[in-house]
N, C-alpha and C. Protein backbone atom coordinates (compact mmCIF):
# COMPACT_ATOMS: atom_id res chain seq x y z
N UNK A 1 20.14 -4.41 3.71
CA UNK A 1 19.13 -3.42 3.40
C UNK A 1 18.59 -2.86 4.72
N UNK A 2 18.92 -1.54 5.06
CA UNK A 2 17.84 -1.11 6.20
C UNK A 2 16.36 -1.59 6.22
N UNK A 3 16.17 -1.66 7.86
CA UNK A 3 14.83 -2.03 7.81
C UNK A 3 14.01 -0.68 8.21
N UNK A 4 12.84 -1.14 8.20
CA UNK A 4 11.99 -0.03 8.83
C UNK A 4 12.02 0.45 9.88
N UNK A 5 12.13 1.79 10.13
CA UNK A 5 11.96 2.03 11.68
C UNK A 5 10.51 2.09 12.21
N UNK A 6 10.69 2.23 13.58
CA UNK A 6 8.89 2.66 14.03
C UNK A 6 8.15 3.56 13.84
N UNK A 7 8.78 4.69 13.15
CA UNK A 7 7.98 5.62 12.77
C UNK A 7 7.66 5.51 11.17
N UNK A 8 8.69 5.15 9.98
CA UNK A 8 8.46 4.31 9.28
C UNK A 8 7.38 3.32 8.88
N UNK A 9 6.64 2.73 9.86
CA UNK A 9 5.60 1.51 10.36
C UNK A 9 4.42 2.43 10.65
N UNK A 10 4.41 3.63 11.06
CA UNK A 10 3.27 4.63 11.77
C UNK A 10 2.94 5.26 10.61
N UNK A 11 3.93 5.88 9.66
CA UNK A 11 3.80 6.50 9.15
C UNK A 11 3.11 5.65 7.45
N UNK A 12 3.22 4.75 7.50
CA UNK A 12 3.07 3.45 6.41
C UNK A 12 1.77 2.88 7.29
N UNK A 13 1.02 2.74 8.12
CA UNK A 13 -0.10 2.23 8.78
C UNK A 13 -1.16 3.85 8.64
N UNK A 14 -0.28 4.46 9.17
CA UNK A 14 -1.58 5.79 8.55
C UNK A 14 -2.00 5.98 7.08
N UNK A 15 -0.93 5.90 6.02
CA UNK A 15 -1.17 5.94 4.94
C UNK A 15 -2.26 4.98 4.38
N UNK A 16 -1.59 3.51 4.90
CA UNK A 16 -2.72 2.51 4.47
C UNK A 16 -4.23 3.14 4.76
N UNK A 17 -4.47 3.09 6.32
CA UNK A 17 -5.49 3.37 6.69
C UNK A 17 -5.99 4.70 5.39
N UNK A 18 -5.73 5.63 4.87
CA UNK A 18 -6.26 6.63 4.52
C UNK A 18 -6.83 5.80 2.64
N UNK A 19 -5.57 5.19 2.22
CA UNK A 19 -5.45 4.62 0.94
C UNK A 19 -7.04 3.83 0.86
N UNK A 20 -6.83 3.25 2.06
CA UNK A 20 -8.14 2.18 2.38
C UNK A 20 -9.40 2.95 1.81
N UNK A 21 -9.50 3.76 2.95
CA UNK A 21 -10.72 4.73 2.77
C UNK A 21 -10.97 5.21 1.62
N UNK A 22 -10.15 5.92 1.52
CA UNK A 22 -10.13 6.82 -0.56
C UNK A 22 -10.84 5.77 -1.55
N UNK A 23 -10.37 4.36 -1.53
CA UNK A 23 -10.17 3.75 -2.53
C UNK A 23 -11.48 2.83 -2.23
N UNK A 24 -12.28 2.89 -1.15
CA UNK A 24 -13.26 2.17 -0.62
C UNK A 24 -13.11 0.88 -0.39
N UNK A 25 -12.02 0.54 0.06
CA UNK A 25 -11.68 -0.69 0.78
C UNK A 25 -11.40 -0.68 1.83
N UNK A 26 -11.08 -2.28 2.03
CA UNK A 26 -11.11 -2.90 3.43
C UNK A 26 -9.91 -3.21 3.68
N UNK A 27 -9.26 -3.37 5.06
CA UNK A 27 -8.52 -4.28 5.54
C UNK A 27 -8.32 -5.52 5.10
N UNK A 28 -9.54 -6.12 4.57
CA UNK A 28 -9.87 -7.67 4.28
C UNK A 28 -9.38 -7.48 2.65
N UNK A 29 -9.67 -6.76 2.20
CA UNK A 29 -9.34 -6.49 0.28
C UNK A 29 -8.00 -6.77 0.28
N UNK A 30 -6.97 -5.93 1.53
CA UNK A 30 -5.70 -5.87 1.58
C UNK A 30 -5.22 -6.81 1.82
N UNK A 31 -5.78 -7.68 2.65
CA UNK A 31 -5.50 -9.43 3.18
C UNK A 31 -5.83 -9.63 2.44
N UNK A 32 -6.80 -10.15 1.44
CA UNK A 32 -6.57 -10.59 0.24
C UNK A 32 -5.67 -10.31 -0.57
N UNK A 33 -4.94 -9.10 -1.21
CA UNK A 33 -4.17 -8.75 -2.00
C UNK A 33 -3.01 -9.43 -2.11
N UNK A 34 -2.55 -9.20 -0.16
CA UNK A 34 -1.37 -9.41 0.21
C UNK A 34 -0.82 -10.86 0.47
N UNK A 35 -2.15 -11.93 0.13
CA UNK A 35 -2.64 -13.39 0.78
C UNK A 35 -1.76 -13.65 1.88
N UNK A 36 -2.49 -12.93 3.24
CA UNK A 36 -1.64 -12.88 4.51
C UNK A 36 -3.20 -13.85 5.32
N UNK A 37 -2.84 -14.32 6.20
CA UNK A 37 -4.04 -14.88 7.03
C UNK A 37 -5.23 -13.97 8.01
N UNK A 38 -4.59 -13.02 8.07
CA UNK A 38 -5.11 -12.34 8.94
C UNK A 38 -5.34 -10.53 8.61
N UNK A 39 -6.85 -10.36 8.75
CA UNK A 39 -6.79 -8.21 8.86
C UNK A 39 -6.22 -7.66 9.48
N UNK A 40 -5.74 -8.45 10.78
CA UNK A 40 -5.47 -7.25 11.49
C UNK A 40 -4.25 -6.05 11.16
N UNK A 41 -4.09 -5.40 11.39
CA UNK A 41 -2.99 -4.28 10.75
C UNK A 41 -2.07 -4.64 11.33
N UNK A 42 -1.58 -5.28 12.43
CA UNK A 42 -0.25 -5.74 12.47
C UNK A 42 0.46 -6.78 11.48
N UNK A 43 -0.59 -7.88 10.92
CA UNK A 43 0.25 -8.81 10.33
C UNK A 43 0.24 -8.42 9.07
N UNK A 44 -0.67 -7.28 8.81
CA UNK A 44 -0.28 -6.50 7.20
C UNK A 44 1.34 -6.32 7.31
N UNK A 45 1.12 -4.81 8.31
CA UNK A 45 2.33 -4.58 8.37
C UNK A 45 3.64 -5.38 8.22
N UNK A 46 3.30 -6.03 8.91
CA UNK A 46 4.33 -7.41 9.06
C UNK A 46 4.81 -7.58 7.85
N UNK A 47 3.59 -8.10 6.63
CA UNK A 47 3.94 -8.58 5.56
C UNK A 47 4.66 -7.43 4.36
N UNK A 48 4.12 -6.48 4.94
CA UNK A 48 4.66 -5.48 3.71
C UNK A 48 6.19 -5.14 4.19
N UNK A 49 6.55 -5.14 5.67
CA UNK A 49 8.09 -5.12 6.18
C UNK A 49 8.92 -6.40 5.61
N UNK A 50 8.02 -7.28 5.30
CA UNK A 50 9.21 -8.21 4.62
C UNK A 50 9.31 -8.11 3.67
N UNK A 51 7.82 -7.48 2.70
CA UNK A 51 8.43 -7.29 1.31
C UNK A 51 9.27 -6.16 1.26
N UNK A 52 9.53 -5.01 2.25
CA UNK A 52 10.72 -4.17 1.91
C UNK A 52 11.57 -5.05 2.43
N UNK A 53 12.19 -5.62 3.27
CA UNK A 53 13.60 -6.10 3.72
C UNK A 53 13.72 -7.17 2.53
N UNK A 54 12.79 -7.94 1.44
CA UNK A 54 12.89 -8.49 0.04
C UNK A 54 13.55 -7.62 -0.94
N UNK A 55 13.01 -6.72 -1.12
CA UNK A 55 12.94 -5.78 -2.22
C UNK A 55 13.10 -4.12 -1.99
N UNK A 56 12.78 -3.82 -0.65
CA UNK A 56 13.26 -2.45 -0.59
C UNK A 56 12.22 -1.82 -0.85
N UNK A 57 12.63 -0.39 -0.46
CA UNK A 57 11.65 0.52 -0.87
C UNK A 57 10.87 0.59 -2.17
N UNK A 58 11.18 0.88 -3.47
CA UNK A 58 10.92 0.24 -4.43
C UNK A 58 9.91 -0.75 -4.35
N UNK A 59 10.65 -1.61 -4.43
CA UNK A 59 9.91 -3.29 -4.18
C UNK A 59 8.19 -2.86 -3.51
N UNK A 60 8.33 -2.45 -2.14
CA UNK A 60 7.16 -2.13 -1.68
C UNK A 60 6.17 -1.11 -1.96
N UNK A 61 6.77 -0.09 -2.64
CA UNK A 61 6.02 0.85 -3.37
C UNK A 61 5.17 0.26 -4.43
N UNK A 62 6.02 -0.30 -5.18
CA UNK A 62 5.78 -1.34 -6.80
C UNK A 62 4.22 -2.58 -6.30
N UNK A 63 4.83 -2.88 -5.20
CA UNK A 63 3.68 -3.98 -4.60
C UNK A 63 2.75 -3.24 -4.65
N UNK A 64 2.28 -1.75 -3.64
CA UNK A 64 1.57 -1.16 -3.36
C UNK A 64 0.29 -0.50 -4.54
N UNK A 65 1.48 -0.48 -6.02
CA UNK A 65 0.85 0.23 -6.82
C UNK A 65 0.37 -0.65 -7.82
N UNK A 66 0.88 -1.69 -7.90
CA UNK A 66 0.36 -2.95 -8.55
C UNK A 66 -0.70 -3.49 -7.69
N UNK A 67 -1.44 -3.28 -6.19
CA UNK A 67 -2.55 -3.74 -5.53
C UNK A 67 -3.59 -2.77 -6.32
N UNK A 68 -3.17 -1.11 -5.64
CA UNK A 68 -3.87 -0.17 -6.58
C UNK A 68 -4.51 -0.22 -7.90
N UNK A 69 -3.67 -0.88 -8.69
CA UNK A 69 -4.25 -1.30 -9.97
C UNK A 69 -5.08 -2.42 -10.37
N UNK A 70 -4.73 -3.30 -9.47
CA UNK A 70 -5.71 -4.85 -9.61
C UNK A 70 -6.92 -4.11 -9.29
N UNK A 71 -7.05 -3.36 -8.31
CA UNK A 71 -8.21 -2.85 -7.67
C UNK A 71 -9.18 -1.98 -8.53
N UNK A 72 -8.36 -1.23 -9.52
CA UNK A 72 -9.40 -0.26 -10.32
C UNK A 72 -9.55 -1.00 -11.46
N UNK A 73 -9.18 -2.37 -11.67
CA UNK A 73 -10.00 -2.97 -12.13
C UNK A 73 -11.09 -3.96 -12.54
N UNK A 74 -10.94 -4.30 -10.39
CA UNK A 74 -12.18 -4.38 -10.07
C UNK A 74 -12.83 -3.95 -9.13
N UNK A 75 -14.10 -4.30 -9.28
CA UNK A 75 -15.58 -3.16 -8.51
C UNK A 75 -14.87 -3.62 -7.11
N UNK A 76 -15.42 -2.30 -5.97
CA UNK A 76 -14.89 -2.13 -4.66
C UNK A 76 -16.09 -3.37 -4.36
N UNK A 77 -15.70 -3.80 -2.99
CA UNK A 77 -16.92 -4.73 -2.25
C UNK A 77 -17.62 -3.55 -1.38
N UNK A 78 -17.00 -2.33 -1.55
CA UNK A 78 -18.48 -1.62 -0.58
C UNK A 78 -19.82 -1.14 -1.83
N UNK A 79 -19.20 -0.71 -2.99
CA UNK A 79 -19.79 -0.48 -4.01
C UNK A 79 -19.56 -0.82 -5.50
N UNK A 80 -20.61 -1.14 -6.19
CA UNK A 80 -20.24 -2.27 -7.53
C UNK A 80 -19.82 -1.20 -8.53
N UNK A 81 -19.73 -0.26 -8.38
CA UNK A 81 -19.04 0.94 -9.67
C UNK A 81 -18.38 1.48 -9.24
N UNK A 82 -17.53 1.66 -8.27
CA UNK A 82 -16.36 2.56 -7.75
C UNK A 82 -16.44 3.34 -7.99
N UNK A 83 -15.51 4.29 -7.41
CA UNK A 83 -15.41 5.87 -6.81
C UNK A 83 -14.61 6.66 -7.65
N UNK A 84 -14.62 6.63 -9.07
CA UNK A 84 -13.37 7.13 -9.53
C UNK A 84 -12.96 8.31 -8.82
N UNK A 85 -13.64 9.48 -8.65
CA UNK A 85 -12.50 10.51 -7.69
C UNK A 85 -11.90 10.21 -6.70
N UNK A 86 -12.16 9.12 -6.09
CA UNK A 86 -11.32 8.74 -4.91
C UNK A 86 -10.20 7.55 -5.46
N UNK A 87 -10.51 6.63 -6.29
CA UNK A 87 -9.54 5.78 -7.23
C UNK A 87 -8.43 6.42 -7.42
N UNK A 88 -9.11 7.99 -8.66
CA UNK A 88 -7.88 8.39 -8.98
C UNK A 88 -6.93 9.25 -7.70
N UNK A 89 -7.25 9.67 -7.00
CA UNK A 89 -6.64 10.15 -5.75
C UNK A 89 -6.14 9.65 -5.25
N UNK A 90 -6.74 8.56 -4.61
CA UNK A 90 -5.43 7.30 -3.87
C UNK A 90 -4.67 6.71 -5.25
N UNK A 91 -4.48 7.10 -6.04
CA UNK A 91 -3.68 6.28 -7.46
C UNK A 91 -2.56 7.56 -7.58
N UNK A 92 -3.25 8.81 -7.08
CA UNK A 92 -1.94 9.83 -7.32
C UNK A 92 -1.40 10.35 -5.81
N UNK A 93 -1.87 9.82 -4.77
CA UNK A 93 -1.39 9.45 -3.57
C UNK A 93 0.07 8.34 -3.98
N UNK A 94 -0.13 7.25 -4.15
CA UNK A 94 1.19 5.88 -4.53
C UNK A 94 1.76 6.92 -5.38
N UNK A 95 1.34 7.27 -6.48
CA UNK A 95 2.37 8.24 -7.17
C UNK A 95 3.45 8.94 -6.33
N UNK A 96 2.42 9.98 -5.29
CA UNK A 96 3.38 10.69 -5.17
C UNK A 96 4.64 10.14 -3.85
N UNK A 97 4.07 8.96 -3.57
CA UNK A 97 4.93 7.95 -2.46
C UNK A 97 6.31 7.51 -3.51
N UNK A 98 5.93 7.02 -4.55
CA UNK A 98 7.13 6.33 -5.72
C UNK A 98 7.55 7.27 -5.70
N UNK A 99 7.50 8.51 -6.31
CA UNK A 99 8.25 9.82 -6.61
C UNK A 99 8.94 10.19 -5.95
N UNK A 100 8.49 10.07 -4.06
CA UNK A 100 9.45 10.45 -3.27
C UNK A 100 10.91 9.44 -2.75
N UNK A 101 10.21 8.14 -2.85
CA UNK A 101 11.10 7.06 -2.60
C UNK A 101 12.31 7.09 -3.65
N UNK A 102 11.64 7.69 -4.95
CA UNK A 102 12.79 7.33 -6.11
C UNK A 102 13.83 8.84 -5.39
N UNK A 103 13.35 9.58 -5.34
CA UNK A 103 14.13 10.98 -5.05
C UNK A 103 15.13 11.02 -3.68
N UNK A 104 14.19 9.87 -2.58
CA UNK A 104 15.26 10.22 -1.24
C UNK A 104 15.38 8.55 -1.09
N UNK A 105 15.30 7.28 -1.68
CA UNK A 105 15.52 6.47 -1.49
C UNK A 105 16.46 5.82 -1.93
N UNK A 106 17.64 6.24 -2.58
CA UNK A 106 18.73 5.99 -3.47
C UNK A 106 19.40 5.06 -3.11
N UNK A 107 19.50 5.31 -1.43
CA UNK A 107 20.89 4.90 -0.37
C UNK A 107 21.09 3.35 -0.11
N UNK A 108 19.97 2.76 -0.23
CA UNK A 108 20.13 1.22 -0.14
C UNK A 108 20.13 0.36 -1.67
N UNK A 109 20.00 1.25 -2.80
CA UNK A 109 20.20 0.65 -3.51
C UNK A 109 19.64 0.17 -4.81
């Protein structure tokens, strides 16, 4: 299975970062999600590069959108009623990430 390249990793660390924001979470929500030891954005990264070299593009999208969902259904830790316009936005953000992966991600499989 190809792995990620470095721009791949830039381009998947900006997204997070934005997903974060939209959705009113943390780094720490994501370490939780991901039950990695650590916030820092490298060992996220880390962990979500192994769940693609596991499972692939797919695989990591599917992770991504199954966190998304645990999440809207429960309250953010910055605020106890969440943001639905920003929920549903970062929810049609992963959308439109799956959509593209299914369309140009064929090649591995």
């Amino acid at each position: 299975m190809a792995s990620l390249s470095l721009e791949d990793l830039e381009d998947l660390q900006s997204f997070l970062k934005d997903w974060l924001r939209h959705s009113g979470r943390t780094q720490s929500d994501l370490r939780r999600a991901l039950r990695v030891n650590s916030i820092r954005m490298p060992v996220l990264l880390e962990e979500l590069h192994r769940i693609h070299g596991r499972e692939g593009l797919n695989g990591l999208a599917e992770r991504l959108c199954g966190i998304d969902l645990l999440w809207q259904e429960q309250p953010s830790s910055a605020d106890g009623d969440g943001d639905l316009p920003d929920l549903e936005s970062s929810l049609g953000q992963l959308d439109l990430l799956l959509e593209e992966i299914r369309q140009g991600g064929t090649t591995d499989g």
